[in-house]
PDB file of N, CA and C in Angstrom:
ATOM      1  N   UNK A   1     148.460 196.031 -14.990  1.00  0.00           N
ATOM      2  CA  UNK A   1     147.063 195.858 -15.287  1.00  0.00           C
ATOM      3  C   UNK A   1     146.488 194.708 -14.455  1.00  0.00           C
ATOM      4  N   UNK A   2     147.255 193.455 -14.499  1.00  0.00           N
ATOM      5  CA  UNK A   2     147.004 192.430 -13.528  1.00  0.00           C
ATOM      6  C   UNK A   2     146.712 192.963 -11.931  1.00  0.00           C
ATOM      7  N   UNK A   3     147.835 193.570 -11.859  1.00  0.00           N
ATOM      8  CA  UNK A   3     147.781 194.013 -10.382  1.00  0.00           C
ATOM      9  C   UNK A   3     146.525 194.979  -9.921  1.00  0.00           C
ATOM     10  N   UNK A   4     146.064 195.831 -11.253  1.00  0.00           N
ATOM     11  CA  UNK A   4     144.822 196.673 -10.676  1.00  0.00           C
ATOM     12  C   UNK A   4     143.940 195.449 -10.494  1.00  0.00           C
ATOM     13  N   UNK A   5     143.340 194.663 -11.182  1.00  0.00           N
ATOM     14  CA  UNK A   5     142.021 193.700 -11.382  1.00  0.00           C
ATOM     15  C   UNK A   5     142.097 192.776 -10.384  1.00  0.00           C
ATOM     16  N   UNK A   6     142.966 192.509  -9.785  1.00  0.00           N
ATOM     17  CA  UNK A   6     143.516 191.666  -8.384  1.00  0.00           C
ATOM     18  C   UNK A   6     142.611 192.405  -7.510  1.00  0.00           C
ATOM     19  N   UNK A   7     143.430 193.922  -7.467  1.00  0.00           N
ATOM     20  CA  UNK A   7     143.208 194.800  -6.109  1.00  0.00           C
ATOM     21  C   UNK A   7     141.400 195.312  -6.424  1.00  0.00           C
ATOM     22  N   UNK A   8     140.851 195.218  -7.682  1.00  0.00           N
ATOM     23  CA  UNK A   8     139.443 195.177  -8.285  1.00  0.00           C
ATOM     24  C   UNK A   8     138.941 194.257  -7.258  1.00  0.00           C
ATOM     25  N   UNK A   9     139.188 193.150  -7.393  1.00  0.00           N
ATOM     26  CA  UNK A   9     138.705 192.055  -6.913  1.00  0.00           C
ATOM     27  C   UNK A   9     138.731 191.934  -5.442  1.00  0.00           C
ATOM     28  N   UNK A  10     139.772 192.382  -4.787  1.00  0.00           N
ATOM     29  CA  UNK A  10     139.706 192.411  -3.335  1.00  0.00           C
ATOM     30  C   UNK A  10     138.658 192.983  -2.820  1.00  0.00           C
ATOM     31  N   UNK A  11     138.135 194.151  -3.366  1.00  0.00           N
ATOM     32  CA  UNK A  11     137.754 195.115  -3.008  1.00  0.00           C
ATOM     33  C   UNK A  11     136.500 194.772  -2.989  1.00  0.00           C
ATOM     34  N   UNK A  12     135.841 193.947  -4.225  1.00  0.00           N
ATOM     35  CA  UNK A  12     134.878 193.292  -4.372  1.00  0.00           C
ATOM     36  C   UNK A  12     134.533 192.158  -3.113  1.00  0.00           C
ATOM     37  N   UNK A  13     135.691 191.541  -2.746  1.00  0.00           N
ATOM     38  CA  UNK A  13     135.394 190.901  -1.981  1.00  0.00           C
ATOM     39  C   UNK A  13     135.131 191.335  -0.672  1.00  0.00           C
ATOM     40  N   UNK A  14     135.769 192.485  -0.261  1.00  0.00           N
ATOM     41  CA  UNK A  14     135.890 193.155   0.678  1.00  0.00           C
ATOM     42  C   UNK A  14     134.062 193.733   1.174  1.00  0.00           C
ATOM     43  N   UNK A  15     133.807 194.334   0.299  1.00  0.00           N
ATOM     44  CA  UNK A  15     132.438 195.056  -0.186  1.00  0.00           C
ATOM     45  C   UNK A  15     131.175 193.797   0.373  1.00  0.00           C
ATOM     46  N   UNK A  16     131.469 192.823  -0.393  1.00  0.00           N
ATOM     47  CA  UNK A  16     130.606 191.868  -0.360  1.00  0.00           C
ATOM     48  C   UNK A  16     130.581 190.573   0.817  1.00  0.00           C
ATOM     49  N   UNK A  17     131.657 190.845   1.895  1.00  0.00           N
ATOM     50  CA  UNK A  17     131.901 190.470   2.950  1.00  0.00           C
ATOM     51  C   UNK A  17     131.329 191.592   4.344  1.00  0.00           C
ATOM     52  N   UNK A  18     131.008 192.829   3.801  1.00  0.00           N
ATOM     53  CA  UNK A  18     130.401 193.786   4.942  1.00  0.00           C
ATOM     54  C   UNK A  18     129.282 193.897   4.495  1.00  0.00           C
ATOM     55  N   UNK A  19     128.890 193.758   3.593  1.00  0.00           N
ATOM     56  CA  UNK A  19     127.513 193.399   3.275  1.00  0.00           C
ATOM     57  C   UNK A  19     126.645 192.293   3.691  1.00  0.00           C
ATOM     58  N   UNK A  20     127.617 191.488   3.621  1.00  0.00           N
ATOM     59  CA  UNK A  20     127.222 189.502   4.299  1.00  0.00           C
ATOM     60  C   UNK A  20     126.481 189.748   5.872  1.00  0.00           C
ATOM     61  N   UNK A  21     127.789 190.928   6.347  1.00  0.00           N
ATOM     62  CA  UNK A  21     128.224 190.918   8.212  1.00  0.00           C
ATOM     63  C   UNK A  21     127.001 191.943   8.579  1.00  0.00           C
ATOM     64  N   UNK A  22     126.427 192.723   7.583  1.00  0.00           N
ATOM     65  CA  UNK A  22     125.464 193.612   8.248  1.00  0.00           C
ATOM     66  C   UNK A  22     124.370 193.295   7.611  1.00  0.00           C
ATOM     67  N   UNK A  23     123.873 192.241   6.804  1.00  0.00           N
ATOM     68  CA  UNK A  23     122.734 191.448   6.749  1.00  0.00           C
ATOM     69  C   UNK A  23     122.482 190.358   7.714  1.00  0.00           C
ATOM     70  N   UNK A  24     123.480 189.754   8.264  1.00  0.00           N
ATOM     71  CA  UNK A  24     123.378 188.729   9.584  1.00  0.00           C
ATOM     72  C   UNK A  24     123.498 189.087  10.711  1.00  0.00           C
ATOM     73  N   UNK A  25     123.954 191.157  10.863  1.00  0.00           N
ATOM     74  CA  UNK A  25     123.062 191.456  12.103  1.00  0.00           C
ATOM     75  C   UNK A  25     121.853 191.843  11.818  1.00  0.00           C
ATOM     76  N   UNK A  26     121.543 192.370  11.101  1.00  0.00           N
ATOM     77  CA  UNK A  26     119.994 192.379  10.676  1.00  0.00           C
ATOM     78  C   UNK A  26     118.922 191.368  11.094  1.00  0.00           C
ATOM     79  N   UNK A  27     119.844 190.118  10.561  1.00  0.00           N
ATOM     80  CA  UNK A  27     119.055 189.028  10.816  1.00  0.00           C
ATOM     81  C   UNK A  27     118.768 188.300  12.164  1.00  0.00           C
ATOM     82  N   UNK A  28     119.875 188.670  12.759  1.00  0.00           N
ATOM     83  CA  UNK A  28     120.064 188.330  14.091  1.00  0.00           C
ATOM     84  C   UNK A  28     119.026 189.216  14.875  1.00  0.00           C
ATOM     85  N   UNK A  29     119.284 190.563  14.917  1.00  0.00           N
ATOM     86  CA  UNK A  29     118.206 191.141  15.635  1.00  0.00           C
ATOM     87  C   UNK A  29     116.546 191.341  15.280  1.00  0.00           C
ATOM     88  N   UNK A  30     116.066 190.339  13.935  1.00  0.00           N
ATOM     89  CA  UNK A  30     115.153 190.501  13.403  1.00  0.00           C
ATOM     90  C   UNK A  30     114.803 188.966  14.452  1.00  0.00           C
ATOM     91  N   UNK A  31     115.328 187.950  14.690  1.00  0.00           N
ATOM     92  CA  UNK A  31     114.838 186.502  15.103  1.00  0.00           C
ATOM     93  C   UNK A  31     114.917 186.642  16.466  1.00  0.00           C
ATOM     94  N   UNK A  32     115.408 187.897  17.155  1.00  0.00           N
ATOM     95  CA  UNK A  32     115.692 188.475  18.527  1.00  0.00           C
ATOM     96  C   UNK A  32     113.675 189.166  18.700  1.00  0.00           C
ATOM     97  N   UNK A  33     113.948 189.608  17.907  1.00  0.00           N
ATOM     98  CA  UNK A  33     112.858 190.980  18.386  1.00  0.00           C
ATOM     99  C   UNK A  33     111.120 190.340  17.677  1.00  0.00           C
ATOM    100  N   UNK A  34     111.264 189.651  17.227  1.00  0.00           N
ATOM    101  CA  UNK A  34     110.102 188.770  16.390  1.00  0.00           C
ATOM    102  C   UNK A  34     109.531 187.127  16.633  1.00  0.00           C
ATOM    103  N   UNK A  35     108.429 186.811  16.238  1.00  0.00           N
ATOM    104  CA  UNK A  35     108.395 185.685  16.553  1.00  0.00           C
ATOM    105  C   UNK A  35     107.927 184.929  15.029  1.00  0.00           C
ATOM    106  N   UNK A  36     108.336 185.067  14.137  1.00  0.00           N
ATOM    107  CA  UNK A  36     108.077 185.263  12.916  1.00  0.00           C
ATOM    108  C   UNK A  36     109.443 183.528  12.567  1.00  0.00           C
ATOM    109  N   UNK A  37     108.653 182.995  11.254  1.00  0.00           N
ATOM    110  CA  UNK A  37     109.664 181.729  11.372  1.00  0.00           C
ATOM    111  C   UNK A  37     110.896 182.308  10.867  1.00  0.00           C
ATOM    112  N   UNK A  38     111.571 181.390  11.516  1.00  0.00           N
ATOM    113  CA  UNK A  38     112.969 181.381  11.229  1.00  0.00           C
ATOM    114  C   UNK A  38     113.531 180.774  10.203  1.00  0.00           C
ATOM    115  N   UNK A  39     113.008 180.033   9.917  1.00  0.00           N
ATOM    116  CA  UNK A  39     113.590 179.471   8.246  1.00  0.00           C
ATOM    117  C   UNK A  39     112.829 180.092   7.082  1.00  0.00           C
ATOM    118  N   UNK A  40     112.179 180.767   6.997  1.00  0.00           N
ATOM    119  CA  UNK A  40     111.682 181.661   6.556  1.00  0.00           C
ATOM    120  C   UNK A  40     112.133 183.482   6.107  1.00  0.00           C
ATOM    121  N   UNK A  41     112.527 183.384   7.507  1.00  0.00           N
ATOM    122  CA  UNK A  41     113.911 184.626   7.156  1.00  0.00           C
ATOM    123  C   UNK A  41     114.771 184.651   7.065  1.00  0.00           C
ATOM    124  N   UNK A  42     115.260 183.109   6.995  1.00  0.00           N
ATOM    125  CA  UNK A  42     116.789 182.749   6.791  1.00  0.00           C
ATOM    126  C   UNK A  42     116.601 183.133   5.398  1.00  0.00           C
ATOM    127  N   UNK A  43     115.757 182.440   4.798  1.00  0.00           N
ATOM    128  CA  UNK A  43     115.506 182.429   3.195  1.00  0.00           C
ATOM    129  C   UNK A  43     115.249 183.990   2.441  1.00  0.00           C
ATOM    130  N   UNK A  44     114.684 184.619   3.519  1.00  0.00           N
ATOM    131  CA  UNK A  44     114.803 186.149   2.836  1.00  0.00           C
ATOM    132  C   UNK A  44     115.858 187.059   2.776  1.00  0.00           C
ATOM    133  N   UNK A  45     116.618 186.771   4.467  1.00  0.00           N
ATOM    134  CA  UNK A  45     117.798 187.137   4.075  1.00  0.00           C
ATOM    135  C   UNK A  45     119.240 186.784   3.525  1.00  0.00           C
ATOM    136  N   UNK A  46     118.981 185.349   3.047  1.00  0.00           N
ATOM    137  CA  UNK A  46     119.917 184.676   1.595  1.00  0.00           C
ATOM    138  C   UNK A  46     119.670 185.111   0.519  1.00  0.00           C
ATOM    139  N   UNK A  47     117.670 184.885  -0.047  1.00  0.00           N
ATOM    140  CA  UNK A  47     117.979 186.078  -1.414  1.00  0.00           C
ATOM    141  C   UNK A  47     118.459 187.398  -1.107  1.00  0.00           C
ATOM    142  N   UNK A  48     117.960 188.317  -0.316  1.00  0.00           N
ATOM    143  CA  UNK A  48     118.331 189.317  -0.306  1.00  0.00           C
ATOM    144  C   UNK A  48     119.764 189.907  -0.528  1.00  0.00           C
ATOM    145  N   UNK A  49     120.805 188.534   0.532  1.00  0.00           N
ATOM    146  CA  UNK A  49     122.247 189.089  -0.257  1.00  0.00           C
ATOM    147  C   UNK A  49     122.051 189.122  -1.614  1.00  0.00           C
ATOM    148  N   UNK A  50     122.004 187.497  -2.020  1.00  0.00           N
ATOM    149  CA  UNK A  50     122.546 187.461  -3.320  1.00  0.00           C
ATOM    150  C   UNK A  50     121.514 188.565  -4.517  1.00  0.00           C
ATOM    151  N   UNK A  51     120.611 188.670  -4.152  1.00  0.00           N
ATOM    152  CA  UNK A  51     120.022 189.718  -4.936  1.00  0.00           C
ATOM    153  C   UNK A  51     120.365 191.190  -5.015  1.00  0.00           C
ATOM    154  N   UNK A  52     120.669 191.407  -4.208  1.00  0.00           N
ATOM    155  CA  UNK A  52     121.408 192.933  -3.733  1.00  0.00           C
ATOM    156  C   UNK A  52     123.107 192.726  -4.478  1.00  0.00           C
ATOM    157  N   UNK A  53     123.410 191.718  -4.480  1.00  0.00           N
ATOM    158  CA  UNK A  53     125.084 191.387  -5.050  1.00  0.00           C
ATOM    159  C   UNK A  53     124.572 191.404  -6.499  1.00  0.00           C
ATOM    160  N   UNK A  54     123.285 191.542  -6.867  1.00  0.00           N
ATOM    161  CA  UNK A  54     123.725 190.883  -8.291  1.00  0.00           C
ATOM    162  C   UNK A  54     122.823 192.466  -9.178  1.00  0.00           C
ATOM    163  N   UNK A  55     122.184 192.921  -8.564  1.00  0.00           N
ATOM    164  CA  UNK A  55     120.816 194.281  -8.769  1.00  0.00           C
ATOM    165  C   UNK A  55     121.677 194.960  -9.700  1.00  0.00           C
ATOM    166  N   UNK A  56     121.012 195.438 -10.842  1.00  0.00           N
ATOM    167  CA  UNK A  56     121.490 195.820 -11.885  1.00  0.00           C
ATOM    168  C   UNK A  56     122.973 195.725 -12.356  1.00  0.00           C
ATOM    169  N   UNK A  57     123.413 194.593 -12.019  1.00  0.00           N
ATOM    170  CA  UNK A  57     124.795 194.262 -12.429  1.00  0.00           C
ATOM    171  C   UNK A  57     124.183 192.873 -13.976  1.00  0.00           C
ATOM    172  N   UNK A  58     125.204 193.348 -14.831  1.00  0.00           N
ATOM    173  CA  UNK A  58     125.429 192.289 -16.110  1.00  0.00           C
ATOM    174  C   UNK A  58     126.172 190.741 -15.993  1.00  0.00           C
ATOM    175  N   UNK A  59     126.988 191.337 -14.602  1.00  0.00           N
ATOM    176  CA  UNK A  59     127.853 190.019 -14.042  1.00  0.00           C
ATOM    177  C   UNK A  59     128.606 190.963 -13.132  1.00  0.00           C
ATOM    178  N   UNK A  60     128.942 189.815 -12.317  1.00  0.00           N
ATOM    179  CA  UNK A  60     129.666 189.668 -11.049  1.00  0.00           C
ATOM    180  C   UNK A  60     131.438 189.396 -11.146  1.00  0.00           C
ATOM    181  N   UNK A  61     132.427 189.219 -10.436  1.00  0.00           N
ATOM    182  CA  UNK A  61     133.560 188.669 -10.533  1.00  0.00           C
ATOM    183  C   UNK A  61     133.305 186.774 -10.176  1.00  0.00           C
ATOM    184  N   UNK A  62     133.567 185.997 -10.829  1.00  0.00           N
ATOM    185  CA  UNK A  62     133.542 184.839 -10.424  1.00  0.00           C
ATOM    186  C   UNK A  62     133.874 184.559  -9.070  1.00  0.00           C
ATOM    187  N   UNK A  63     134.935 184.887  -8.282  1.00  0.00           N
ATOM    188  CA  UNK A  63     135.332 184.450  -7.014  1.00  0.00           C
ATOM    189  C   UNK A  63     133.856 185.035  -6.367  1.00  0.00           C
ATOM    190  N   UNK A  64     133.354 186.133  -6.668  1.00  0.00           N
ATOM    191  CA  UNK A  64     131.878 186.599  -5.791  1.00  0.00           C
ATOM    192  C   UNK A  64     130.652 185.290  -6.120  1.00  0.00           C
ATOM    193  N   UNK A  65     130.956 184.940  -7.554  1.00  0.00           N
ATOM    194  CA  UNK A  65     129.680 184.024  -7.837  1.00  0.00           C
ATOM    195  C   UNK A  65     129.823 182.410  -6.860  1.00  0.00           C
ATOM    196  N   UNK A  66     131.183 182.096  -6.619  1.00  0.00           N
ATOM    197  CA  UNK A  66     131.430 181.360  -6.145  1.00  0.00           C
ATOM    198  C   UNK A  66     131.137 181.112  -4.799  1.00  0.00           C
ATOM    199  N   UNK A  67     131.613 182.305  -4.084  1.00  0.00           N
ATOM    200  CA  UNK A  67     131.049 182.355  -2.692  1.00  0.00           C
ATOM    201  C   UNK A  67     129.580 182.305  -2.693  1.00  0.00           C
ATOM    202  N   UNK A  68     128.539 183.329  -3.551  1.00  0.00           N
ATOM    203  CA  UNK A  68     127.029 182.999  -3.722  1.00  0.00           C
ATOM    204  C   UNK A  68     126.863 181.386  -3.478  1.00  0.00           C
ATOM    205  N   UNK A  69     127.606 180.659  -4.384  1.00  0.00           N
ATOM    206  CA  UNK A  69     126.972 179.326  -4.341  1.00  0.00           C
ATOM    207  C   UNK A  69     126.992 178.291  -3.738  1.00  0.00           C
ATOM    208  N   UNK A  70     128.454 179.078  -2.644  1.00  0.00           N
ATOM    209  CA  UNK A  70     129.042 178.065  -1.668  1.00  0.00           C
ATOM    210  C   UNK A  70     127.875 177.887  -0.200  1.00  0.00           C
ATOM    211  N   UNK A  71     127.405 179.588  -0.436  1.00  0.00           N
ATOM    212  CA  UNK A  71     126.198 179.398   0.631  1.00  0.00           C
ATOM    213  C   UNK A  71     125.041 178.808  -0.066  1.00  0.00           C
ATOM    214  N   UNK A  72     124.775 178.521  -0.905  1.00  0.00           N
ATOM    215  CA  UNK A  72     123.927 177.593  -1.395  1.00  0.00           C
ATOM    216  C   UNK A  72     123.938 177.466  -2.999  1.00  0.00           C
ATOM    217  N   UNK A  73     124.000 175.975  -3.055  1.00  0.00           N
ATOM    218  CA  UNK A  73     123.783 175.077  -4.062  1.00  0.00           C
ATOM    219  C   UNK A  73     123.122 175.736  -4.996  1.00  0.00           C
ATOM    220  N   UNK A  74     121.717 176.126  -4.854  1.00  0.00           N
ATOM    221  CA  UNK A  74     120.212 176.628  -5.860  1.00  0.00           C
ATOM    222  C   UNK A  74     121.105 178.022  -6.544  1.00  0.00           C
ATOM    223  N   UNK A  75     121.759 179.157  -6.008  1.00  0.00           N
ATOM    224  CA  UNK A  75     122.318 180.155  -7.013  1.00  0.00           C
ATOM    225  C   UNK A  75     123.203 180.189  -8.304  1.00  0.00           C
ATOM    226  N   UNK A  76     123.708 178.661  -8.217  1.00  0.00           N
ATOM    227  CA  UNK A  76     124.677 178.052  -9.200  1.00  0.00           C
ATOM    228  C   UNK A  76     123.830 178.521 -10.457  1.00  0.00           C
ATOM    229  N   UNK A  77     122.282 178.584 -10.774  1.00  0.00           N
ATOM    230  CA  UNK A  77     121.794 178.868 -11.898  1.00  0.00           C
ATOM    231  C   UNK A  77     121.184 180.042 -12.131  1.00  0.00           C
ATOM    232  N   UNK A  78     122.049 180.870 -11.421  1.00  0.00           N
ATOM    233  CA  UNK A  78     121.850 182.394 -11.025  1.00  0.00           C
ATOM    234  C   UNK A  78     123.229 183.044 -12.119  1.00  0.00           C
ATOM    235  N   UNK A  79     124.235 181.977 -12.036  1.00  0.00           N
ATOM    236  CA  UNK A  79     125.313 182.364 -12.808  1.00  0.00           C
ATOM    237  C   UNK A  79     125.462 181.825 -13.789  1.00  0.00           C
ATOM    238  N   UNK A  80     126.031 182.588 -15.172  1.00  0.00           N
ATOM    239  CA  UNK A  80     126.879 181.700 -16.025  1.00  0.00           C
ATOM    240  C   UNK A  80     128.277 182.428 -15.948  1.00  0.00           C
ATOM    241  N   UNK A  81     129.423 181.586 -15.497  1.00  0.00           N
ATOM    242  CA  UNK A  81     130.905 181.412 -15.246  1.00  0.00           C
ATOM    243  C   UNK A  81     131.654 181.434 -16.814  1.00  0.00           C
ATOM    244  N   UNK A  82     132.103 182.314 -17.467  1.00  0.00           N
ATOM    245  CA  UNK A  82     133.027 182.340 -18.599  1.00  0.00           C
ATOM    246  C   UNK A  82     134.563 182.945 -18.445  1.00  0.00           C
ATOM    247  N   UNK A  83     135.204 182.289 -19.176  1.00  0.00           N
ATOM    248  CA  UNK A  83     136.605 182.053 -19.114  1.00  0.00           C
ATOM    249  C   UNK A  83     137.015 183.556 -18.537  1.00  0.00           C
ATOM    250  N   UNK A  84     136.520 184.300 -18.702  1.00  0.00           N
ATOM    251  CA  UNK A  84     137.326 186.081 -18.732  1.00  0.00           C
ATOM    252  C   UNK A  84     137.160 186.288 -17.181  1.00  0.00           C
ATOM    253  N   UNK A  85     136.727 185.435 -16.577  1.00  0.00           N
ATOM    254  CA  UNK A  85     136.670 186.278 -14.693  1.00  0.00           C
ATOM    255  C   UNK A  85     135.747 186.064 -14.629  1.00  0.00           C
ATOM    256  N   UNK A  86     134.421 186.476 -15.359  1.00  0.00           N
ATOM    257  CA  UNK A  86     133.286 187.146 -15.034  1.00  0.00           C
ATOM    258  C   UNK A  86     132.303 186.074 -14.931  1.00  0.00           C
ATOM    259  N   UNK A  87     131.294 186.248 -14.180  1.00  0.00           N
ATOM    260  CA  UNK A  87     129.884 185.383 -13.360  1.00  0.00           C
ATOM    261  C   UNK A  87     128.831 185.887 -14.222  1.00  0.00           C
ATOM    262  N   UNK A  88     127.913 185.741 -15.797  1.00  0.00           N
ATOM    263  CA  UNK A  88     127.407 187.062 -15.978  1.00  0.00           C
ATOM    264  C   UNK A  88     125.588 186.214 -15.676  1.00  0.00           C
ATOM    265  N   UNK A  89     125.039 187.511 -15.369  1.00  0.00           N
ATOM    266  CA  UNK A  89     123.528 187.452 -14.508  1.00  0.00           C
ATOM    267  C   UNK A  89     123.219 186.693 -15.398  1.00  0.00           C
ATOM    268  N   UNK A  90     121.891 185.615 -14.854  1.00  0.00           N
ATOM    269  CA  UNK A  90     120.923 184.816 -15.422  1.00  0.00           C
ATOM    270  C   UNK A  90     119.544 185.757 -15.011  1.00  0.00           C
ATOM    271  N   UNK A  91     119.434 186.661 -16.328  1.00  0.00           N
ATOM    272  CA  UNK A  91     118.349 187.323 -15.351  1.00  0.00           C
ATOM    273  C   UNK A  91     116.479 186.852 -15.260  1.00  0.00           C
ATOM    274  N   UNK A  92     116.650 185.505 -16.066  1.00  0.00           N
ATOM    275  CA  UNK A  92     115.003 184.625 -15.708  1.00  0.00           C
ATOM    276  C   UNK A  92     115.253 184.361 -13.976  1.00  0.00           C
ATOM    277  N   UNK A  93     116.657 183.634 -14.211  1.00  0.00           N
ATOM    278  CA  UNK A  93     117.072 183.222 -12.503  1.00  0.00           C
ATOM    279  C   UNK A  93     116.766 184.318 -11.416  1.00  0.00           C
ATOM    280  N   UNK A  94     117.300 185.570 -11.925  1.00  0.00           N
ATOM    281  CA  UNK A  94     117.385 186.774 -10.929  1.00  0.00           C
ATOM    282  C   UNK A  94     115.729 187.100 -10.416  1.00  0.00           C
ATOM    283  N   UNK A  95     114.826 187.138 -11.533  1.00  0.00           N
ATOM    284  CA  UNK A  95     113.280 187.055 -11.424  1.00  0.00           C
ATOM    285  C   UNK A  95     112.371 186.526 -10.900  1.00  0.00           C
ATOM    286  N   UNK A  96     112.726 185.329 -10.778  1.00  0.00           N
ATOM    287  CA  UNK A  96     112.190 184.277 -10.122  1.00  0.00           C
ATOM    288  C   UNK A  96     112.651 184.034  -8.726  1.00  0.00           C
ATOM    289  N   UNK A  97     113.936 184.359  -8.615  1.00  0.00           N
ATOM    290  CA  UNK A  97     114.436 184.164  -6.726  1.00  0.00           C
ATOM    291  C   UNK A  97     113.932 186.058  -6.332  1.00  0.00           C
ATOM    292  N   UNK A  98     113.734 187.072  -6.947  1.00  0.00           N
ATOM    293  CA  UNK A  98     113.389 188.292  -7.000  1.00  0.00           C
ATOM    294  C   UNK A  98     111.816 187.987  -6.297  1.00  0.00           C
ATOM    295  N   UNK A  99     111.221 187.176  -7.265  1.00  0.00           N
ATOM    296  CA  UNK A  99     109.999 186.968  -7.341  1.00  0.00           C
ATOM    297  C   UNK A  99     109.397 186.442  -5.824  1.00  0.00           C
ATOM    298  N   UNK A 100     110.483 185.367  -5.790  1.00  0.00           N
ATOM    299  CA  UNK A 100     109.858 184.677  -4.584  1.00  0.00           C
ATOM    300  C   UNK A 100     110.880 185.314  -3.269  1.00  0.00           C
ATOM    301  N   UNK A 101     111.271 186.317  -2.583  1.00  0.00           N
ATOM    302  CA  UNK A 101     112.097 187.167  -2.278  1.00  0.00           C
ATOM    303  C   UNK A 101     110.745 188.125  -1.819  1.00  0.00           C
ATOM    304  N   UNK A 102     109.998 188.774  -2.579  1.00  0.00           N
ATOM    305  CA  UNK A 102     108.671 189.470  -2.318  1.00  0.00           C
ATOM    306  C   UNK A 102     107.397 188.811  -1.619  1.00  0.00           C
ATOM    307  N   UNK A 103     107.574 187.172  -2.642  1.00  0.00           N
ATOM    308  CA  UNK A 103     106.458 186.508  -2.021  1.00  0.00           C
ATOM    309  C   UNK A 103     106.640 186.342  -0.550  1.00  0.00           C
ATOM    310  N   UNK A 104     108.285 186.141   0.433  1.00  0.00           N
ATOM    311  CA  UNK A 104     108.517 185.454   1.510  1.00  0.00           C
ATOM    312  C   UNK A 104     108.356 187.191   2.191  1.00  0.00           C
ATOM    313  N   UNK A 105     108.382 187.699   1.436  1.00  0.00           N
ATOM    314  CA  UNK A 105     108.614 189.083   2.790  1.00  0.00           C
ATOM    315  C   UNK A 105     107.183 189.881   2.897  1.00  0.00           C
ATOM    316  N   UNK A 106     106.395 189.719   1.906  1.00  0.00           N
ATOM    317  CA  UNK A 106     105.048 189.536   1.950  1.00  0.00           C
ATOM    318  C   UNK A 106     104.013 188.808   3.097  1.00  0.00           C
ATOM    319  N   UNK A 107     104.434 187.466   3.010  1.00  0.00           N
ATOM    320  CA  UNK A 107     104.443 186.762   4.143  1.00  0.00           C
ATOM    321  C   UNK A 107     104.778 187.123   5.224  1.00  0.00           C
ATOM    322  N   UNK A 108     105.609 186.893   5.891  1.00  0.00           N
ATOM    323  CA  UNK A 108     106.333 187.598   6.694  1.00  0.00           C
ATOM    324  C   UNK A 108     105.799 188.818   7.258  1.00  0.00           C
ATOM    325  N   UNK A 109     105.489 189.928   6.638  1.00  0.00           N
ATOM    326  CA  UNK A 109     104.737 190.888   7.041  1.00  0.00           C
ATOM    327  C   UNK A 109     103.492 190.529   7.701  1.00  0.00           C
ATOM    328  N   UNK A 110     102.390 189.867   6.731  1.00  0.00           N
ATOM    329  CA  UNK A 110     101.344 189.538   7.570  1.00  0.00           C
ATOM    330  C   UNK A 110     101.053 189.170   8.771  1.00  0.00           C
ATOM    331  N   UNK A 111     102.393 188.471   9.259  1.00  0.00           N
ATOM    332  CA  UNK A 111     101.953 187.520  10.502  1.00  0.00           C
ATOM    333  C   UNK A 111     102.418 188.680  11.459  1.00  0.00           C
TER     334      UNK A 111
END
């Protein structure tokens, strides 16, 4: 049973590491082809992972919430971390980085 939730978890990580790699070519060819700010779409495409990692999920595997927060500090209150593995959603948190996620790509569009 251990051994499935391990290989659970890889897989998770696995998943959420080609997801990382084809949002930062995205991003790459979006700061290529645009003249649109750049810290600005850094920021859209950071929520966007972690929002896409977390979209109708109840919780995450902790080692995933961890990496979220290692790329930044501010998602730490995106999670609550309990003893069983699990990362489970803060979903005021999810709303509000959701929220402002629309506001930046909103932006963004206009210009």
């Amino acid at each position: 049973m251990n051994l499935m939730y391990q290989r659970l978890n890889e897989l998770e990580k696995s998943k959420y590491k080609l997801k990382s790699d084809i949002l930062e070519k995205k991003r790459d060819l979006l700061h290529i082809k645009t003249n649109q700010n750049p810290l600005a779409l850094e920021r859209l495409f950071e929520l966007s992972e972690v929002l896409q990692l977390t979209e109708e999920c109840e919780w995450v595997s902790s080692s995933i919430a961890i990496e979220a927060v290692k790329a930044n500090k501010e998602f730490l209150k995106l999670f609550d971390v309990k003893d069983d593995g699990k990362a489970y959603i803060n979903k005021e948190e999810f709303n509000r980085l959701h929220e402002e996620f629309i506001r930046i790509k909103f932006e963004q569009n206009n210009i």
